[in-house]
N, C-alpha and C. Protein backbone atom coordinates (compact mmCIF):
# COMPACT_ATOMS: atom_id res chain seq x y z
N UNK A 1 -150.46 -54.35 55.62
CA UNK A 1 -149.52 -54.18 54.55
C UNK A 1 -149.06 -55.53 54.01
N UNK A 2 -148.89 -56.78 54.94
CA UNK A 2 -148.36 -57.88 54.53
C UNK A 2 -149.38 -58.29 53.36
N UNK A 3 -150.88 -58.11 53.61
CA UNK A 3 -151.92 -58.89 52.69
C UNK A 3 -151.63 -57.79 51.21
N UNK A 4 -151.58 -56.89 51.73
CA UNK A 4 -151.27 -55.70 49.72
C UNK A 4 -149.91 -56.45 48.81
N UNK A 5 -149.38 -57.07 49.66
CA UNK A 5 -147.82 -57.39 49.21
C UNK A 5 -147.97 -58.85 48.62
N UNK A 6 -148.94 -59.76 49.10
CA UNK A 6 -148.99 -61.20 48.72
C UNK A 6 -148.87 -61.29 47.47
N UNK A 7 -150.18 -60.51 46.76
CA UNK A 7 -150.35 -60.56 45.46
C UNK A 7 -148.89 -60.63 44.59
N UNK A 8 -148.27 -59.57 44.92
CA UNK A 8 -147.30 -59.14 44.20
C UNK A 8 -145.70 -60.38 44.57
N UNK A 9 -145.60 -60.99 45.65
CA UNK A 9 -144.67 -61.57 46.23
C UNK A 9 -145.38 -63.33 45.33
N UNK A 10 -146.21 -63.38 45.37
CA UNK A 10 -146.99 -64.60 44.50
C UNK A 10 -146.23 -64.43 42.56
N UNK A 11 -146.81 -62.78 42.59
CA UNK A 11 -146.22 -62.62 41.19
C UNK A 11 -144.72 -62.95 40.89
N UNK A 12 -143.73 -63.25 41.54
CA UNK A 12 -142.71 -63.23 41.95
C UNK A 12 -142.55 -64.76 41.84
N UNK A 13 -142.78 -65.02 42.32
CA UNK A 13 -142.67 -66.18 42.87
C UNK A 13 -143.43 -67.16 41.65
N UNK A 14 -144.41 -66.98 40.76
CA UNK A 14 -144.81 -67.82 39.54
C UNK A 14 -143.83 -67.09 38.58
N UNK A 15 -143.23 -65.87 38.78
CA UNK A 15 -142.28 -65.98 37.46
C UNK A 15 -141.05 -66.24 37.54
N UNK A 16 -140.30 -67.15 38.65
CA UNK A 16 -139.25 -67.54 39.01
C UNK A 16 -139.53 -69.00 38.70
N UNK A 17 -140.71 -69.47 39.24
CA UNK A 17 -141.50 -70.79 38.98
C UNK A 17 -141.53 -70.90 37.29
N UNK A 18 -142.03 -70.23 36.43
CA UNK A 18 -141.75 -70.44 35.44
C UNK A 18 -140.86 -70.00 34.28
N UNK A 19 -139.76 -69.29 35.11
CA UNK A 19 -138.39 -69.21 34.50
C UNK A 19 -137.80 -70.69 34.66
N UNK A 20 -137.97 -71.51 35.58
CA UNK A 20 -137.21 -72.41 36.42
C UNK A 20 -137.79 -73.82 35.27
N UNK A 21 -139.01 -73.73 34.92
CA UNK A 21 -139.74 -75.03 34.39
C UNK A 21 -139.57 -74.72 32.76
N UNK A 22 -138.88 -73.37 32.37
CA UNK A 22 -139.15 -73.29 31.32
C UNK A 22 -138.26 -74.23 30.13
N UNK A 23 -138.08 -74.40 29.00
CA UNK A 23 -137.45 -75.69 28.12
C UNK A 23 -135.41 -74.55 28.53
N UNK A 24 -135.61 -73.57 28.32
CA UNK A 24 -134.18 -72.83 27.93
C UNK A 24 -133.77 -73.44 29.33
N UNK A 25 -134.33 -73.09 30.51
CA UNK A 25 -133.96 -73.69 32.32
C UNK A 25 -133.15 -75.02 32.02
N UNK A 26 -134.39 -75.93 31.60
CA UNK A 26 -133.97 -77.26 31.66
C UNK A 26 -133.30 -77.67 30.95
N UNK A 27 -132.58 -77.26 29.79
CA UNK A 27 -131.67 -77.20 28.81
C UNK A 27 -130.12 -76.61 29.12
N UNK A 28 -130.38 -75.55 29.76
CA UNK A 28 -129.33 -75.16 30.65
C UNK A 28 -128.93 -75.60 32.05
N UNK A 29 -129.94 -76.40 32.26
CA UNK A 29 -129.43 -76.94 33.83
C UNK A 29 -129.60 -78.43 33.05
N UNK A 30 -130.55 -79.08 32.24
CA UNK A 30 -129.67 -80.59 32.26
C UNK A 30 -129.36 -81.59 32.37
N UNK A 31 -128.53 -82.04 31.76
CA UNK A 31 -127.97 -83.26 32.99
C UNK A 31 -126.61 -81.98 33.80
N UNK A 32 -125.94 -81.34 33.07
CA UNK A 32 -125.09 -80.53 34.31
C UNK A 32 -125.22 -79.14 33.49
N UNK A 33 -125.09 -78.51 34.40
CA UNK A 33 -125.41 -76.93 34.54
C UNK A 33 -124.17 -76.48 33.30
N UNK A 34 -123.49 -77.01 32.92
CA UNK A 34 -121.83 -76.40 32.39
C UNK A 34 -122.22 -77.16 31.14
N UNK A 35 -123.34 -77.80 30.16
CA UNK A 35 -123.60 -78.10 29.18
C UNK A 35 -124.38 -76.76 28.33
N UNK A 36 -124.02 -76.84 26.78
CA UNK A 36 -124.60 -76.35 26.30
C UNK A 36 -125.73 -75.78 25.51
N UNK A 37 -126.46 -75.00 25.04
CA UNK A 37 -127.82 -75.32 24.63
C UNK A 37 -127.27 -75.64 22.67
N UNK A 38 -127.99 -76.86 22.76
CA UNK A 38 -127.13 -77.39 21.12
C UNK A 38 -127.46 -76.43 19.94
N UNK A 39 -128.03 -75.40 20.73
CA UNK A 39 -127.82 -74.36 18.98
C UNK A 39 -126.90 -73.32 19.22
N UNK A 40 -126.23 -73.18 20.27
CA UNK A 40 -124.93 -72.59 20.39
C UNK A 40 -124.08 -73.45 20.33
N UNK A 41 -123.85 -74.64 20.39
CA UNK A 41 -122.52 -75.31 20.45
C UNK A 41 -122.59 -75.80 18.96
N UNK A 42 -123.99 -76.04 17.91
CA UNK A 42 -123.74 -76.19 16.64
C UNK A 42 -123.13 -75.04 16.13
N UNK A 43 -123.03 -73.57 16.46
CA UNK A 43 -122.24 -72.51 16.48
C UNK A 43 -121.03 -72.29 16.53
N UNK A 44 -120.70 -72.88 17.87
CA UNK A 44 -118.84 -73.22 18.02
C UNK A 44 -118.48 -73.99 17.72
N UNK A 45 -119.31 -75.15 16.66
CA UNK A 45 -118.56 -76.57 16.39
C UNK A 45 -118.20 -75.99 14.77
N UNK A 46 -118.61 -74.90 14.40
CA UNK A 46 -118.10 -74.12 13.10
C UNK A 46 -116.52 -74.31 12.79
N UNK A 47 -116.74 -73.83 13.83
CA UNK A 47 -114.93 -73.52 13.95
C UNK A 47 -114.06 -74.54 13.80
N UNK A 48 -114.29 -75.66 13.79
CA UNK A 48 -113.38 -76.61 13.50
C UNK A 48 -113.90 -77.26 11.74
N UNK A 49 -114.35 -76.31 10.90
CA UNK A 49 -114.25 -76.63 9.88
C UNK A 49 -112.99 -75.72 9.20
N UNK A 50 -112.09 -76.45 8.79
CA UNK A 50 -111.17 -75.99 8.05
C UNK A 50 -111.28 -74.88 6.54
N UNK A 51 -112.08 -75.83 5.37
CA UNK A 51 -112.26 -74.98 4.69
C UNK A 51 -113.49 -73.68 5.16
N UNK A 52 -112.73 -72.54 4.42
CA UNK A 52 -113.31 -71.30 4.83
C UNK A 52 -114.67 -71.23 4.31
N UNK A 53 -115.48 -71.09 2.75
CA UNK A 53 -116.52 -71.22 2.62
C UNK A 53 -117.15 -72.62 3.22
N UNK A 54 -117.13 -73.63 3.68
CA UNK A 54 -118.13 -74.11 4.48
C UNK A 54 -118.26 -73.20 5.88
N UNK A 55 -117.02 -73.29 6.27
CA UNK A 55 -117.03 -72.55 7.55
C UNK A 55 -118.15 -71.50 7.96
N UNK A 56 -117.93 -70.48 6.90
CA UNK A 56 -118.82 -69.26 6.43
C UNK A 56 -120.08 -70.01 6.31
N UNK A 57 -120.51 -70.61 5.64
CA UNK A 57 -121.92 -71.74 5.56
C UNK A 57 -122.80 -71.80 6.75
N UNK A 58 -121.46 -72.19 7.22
CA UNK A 58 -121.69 -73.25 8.88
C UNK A 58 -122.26 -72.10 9.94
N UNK A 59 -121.36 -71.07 9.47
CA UNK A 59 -121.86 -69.81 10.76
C UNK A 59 -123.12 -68.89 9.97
N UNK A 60 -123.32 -68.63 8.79
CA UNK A 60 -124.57 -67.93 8.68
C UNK A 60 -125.69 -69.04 8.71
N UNK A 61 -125.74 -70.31 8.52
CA UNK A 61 -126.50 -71.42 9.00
C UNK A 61 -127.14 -71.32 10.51
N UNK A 62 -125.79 -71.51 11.16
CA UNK A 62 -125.83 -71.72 12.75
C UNK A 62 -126.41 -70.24 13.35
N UNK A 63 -126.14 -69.17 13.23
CA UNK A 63 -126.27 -67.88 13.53
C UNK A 63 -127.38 -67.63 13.39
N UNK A 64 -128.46 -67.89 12.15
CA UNK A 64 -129.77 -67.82 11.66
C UNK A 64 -130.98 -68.96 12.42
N UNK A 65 -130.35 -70.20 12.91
CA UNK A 65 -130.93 -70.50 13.87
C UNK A 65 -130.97 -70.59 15.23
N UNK A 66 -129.84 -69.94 15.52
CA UNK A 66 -129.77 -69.22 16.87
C UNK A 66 -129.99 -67.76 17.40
N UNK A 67 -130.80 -67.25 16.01
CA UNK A 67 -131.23 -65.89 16.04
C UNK A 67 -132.95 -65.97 16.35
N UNK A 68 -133.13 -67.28 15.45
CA UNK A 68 -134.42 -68.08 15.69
C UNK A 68 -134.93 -68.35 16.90
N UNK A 69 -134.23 -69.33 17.56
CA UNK A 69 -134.30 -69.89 18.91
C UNK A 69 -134.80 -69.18 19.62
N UNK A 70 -133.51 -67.43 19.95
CA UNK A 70 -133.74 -66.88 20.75
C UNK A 70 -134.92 -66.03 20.89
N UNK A 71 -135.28 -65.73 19.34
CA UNK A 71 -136.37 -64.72 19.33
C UNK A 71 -137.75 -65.42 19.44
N UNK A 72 -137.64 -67.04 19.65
CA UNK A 72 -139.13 -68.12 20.28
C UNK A 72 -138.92 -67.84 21.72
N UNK A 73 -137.83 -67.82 22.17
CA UNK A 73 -137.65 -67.69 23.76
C UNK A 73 -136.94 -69.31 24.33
N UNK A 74 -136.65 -69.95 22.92
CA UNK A 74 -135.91 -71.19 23.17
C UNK A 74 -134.94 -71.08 24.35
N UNK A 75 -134.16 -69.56 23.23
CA UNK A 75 -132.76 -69.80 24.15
C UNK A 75 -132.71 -68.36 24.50
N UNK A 76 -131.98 -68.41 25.48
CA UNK A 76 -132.02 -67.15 26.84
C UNK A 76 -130.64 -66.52 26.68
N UNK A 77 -130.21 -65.21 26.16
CA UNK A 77 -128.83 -65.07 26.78
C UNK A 77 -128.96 -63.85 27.60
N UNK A 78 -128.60 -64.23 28.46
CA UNK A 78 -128.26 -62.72 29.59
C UNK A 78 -126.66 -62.68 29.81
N UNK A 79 -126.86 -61.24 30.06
CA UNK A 79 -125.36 -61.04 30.73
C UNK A 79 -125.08 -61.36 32.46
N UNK A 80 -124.12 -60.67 32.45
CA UNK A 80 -123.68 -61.10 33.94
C UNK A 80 -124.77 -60.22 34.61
N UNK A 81 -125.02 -58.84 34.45
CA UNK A 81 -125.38 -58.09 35.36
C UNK A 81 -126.84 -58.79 35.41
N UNK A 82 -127.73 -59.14 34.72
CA UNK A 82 -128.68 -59.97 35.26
C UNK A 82 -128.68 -61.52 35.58
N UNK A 83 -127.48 -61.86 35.88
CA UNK A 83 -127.14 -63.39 36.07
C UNK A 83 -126.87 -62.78 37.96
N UNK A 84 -126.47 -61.43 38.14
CA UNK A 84 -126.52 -61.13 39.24
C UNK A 84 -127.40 -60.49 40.34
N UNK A 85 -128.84 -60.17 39.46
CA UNK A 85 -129.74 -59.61 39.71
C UNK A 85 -130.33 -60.78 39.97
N UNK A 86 -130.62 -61.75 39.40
CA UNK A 86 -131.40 -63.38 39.35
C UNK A 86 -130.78 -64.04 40.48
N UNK A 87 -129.43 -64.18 40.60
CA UNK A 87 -129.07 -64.60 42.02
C UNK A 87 -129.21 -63.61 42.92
N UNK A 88 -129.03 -62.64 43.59
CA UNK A 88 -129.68 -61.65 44.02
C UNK A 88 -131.51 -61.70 44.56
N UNK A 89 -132.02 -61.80 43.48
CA UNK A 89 -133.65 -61.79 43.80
C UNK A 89 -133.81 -63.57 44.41
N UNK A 90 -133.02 -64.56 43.67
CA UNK A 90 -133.00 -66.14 44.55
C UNK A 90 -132.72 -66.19 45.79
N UNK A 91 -131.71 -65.00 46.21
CA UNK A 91 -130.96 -65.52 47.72
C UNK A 91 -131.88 -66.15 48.22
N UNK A 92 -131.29 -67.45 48.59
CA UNK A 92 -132.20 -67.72 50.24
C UNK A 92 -132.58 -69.03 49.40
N UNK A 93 -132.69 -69.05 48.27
CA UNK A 93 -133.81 -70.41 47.61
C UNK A 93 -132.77 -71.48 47.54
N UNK A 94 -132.86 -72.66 47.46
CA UNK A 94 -132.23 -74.00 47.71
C UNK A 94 -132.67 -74.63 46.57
N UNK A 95 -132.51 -74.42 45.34
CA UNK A 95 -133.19 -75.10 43.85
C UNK A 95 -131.90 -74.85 42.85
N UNK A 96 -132.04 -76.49 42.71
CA UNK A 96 -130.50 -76.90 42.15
C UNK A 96 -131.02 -76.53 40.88
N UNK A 97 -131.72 -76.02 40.10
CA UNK A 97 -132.33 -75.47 38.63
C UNK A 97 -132.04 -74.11 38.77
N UNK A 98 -131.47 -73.64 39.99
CA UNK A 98 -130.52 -72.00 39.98
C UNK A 98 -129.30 -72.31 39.43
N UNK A 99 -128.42 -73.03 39.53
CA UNK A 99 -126.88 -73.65 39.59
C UNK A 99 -126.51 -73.46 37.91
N UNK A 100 -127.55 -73.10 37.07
CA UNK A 100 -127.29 -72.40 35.54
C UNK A 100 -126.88 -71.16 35.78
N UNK A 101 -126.96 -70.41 36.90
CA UNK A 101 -126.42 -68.60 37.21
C UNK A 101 -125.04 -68.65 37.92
N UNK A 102 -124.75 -69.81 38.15
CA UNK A 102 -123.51 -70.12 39.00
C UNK A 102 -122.51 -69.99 37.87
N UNK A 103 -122.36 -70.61 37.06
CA UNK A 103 -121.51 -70.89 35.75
C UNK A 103 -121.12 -69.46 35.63
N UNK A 104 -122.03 -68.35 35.42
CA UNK A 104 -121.53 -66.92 34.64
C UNK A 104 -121.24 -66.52 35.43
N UNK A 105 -120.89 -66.25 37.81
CA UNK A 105 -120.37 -65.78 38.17
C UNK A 105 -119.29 -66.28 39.23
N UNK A 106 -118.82 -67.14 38.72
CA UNK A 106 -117.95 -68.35 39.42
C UNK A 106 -117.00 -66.95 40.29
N UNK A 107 -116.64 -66.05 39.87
CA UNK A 107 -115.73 -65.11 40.64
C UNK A 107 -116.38 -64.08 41.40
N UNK A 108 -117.60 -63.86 41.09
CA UNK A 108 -118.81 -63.26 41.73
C UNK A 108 -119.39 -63.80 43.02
N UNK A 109 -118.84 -64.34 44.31
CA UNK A 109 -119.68 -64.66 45.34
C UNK A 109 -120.69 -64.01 46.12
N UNK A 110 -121.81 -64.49 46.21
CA UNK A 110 -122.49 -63.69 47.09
C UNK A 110 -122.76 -64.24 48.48
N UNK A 111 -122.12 -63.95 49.48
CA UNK A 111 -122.54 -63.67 50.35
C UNK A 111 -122.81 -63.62 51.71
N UNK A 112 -123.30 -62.30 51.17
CA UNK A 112 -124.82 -61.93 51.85
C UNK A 112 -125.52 -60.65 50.72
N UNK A 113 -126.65 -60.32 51.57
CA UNK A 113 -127.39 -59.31 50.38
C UNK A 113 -127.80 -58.46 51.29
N UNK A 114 -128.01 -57.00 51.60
CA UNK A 114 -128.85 -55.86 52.00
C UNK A 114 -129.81 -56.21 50.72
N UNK A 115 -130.74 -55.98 51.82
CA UNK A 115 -132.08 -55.51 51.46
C UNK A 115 -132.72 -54.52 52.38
N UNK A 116 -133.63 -53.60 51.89
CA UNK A 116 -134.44 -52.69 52.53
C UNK A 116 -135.91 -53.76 52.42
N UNK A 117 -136.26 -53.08 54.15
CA UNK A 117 -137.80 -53.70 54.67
C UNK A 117 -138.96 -53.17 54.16
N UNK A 118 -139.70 -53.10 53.23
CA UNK A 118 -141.42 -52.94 53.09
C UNK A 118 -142.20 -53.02 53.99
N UNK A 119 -142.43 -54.06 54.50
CA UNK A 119 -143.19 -54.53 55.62
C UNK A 119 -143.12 -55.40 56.32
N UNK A 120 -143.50 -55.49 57.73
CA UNK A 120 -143.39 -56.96 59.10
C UNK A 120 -144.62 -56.66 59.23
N UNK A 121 -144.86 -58.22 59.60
CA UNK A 121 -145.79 -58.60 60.41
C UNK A 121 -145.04 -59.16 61.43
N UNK A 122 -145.93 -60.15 62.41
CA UNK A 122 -145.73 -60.87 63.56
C UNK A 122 -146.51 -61.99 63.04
N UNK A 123 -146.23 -63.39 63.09
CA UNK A 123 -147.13 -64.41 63.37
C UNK A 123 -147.28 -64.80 64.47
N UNK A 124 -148.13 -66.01 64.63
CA UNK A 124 -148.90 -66.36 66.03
C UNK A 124 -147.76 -66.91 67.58
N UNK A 125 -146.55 -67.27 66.88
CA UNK A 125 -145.56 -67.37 67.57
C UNK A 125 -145.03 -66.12 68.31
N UNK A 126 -145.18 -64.98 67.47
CA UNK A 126 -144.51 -64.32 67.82
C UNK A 126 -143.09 -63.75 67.37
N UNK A 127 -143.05 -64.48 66.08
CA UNK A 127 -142.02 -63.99 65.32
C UNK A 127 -142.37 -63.37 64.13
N UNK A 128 -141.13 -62.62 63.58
CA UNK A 128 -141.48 -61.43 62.43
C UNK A 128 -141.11 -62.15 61.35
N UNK A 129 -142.25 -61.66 60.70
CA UNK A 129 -142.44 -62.33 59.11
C UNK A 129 -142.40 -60.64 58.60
N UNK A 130 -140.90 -60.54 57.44
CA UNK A 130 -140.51 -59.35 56.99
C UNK A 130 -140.61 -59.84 55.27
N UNK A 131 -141.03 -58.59 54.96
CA UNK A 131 -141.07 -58.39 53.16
C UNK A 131 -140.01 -57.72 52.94
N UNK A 132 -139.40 -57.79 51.62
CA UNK A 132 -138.49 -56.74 51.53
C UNK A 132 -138.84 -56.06 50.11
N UNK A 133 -138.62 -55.02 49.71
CA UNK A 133 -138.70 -53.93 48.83
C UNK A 133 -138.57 -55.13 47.59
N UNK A 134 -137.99 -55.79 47.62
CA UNK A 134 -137.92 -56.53 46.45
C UNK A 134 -139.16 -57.70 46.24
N UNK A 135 -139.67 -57.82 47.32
CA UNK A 135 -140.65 -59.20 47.20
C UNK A 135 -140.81 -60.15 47.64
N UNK A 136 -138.92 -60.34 48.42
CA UNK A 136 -138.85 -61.52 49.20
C UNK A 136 -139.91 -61.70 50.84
N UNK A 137 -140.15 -62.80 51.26
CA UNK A 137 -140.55 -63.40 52.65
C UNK A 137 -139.80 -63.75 53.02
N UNK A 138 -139.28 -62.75 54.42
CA UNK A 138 -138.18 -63.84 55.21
C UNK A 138 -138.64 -64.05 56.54
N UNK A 139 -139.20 -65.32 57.44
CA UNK A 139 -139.85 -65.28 58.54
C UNK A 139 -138.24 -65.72 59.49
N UNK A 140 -138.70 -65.19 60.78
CA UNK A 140 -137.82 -65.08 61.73
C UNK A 140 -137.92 -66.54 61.88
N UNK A 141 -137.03 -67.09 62.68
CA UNK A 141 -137.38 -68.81 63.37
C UNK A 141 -136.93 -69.10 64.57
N UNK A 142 -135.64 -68.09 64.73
CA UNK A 142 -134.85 -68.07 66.30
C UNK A 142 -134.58 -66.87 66.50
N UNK A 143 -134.40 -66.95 67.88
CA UNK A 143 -133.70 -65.93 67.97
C UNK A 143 -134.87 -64.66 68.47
N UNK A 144 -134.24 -63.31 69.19
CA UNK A 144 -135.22 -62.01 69.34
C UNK A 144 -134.61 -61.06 69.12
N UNK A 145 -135.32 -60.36 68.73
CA UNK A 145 -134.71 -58.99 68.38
C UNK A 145 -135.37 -57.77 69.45
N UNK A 146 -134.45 -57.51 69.99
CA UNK A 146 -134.69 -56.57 70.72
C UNK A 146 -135.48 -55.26 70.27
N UNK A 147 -135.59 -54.80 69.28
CA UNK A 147 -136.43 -53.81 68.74
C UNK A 147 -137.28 -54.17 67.30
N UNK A 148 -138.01 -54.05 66.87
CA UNK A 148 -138.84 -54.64 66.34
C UNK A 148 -138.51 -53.72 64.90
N UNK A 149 -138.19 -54.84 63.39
CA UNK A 149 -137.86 -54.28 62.55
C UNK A 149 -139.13 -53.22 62.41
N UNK A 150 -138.55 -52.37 61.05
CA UNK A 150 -139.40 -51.05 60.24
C UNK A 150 -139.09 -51.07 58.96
N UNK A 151 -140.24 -50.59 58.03
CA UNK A 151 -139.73 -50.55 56.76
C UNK A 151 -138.90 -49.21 56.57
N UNK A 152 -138.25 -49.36 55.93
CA UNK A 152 -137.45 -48.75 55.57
C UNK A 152 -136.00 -48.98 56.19
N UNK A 153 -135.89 -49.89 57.03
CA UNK A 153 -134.69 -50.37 57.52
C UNK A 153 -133.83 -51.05 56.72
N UNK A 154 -132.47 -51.80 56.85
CA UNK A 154 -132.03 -52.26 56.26
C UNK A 154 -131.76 -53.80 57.12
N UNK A 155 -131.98 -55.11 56.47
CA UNK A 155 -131.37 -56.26 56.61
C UNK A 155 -130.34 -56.99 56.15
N UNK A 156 -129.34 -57.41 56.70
CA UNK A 156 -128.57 -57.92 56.00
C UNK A 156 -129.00 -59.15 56.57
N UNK A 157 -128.74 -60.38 55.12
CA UNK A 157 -128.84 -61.31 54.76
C UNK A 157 -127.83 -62.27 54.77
N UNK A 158 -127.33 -62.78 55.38
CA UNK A 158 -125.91 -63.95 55.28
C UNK A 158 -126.24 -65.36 55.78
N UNK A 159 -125.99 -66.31 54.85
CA UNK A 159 -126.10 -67.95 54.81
C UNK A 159 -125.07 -68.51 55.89
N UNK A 160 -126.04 -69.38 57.21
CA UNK A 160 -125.41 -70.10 57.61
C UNK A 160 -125.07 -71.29 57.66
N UNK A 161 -125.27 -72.38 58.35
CA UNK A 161 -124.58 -73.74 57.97
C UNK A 161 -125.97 -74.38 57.40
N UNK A 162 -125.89 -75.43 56.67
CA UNK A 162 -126.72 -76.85 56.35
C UNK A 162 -128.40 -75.60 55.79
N UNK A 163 -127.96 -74.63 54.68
CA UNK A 163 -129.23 -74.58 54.18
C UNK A 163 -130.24 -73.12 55.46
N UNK A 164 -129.32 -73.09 56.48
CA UNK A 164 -130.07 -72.01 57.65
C UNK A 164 -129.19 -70.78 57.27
N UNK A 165 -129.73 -69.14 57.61
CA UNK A 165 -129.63 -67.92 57.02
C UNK A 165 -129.83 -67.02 58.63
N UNK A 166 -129.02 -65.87 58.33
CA UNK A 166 -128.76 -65.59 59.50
C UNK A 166 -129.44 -63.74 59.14
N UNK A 167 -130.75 -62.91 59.37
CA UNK A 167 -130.89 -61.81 59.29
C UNK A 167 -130.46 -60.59 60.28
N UNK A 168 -130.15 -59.54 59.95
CA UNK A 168 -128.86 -58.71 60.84
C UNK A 168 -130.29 -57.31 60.48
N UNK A 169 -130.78 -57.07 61.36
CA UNK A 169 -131.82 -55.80 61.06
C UNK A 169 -131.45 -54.36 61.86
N UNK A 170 -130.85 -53.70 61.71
CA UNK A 170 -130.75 -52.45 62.00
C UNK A 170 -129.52 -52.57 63.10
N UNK A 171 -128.29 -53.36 62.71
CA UNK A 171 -127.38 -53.06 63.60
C UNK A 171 -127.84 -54.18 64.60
N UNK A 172 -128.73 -54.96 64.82
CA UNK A 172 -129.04 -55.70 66.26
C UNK A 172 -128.48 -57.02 65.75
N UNK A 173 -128.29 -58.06 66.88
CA UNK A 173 -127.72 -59.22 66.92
C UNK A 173 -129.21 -59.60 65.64
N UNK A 174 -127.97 -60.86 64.86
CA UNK A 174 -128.54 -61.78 63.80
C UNK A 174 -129.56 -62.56 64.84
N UNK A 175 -130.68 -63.28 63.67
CA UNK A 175 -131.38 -63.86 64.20
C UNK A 175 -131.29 -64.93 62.81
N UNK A 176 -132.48 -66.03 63.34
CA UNK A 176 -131.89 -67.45 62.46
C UNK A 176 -133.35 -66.93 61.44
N UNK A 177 -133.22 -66.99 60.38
CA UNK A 177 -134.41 -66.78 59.49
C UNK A 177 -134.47 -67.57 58.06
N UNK A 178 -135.49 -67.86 57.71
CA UNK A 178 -135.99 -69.01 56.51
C UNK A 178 -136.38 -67.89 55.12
N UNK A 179 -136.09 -68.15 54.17
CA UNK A 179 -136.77 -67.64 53.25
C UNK A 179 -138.40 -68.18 52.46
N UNK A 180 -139.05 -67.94 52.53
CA UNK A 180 -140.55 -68.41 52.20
C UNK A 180 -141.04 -67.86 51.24
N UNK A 181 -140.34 -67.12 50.09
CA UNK A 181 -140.88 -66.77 48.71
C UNK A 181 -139.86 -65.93 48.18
């Protein structure tokens, strides 16, 4: 089951890769994540025109090329609920080119995440390398688990110190686990 899943966990994984490299990414992340993409802020810089017909000018101007932008794929707007789905499907990743999803849920913390299991393997160590319904790889690194995950189980997911993640599989003691896609 792990080899049916690669394909698809790869697919995953090049379109996070090229969400991440794309011009709107690097425009929104930057020099800091809390800058704006300059065809929205030529938008809100409207507003400080006093007279009303420029003003009006200024925003069917600005509006028409930020209708532009978006429909090249320049510029990206999502809402929260997929600013929470995107952090959500990241858990676990350490890529300061995420820190553009941080901005829209500053009151939104996550964590930890349930996920349901797809599939385990075992590697040559002897530890479980688990898929989850969503796509992620999370390989075990410490730690044993007394009963050996199943798909259809549930993991919980919670971040521990310096970048290490702690997986909780069916009620049994956490174990120390890495994310790998």
């Amino acid at each position: 089951m792990l080899k049916g899943r690669t394909a698809a966990i790869m697919g995953v994984a090049a379109t996070l890769a090229t969400a991440l490299a794309s011009p709107v990414a690097t425009a929104a992340a930057g020099p800091s994540a809390n800058e704006r993409a300059k065809v929205l802020q030529a938008l809100v810089d409207c507003r400080k025109l006093a007279d009303s017909t420029e003003r009006l000018a200024c925003y069917d101007r600005s509006t028409a090329i930020l209708d532009e932008a978006e429909k090249k794929g320049e510029v990206v707007v999502v809402d929260q609920a997929k600013v929470r789905e995107v952090r959500r499907q990241s858990f676990g990743f350490t890529l300061p080119s995420l820190a553009v999803f941080n901005r829209a849920t500053k009151d939104d913390s996550l964590d930890h995440v349930d996920v349901t299991i797809d599939g385990v393997a075992m590697d040559q160590n002897g530890r479980f390398i688990i898929i989850t319904t969503e796509g992620a790889t999370w390989r075990q690194t410490d730690g044993d688990l007394s009963l050996p995950p199943k798909p259809g189980q549930v993991m919980t997911i919670k971040p521990g110190m310096i970048g290490s993640y702690f997986c909780k599989v069916n009620h049994q003691s956490a174990v120390r686990c890495k994310r790998e896609n």
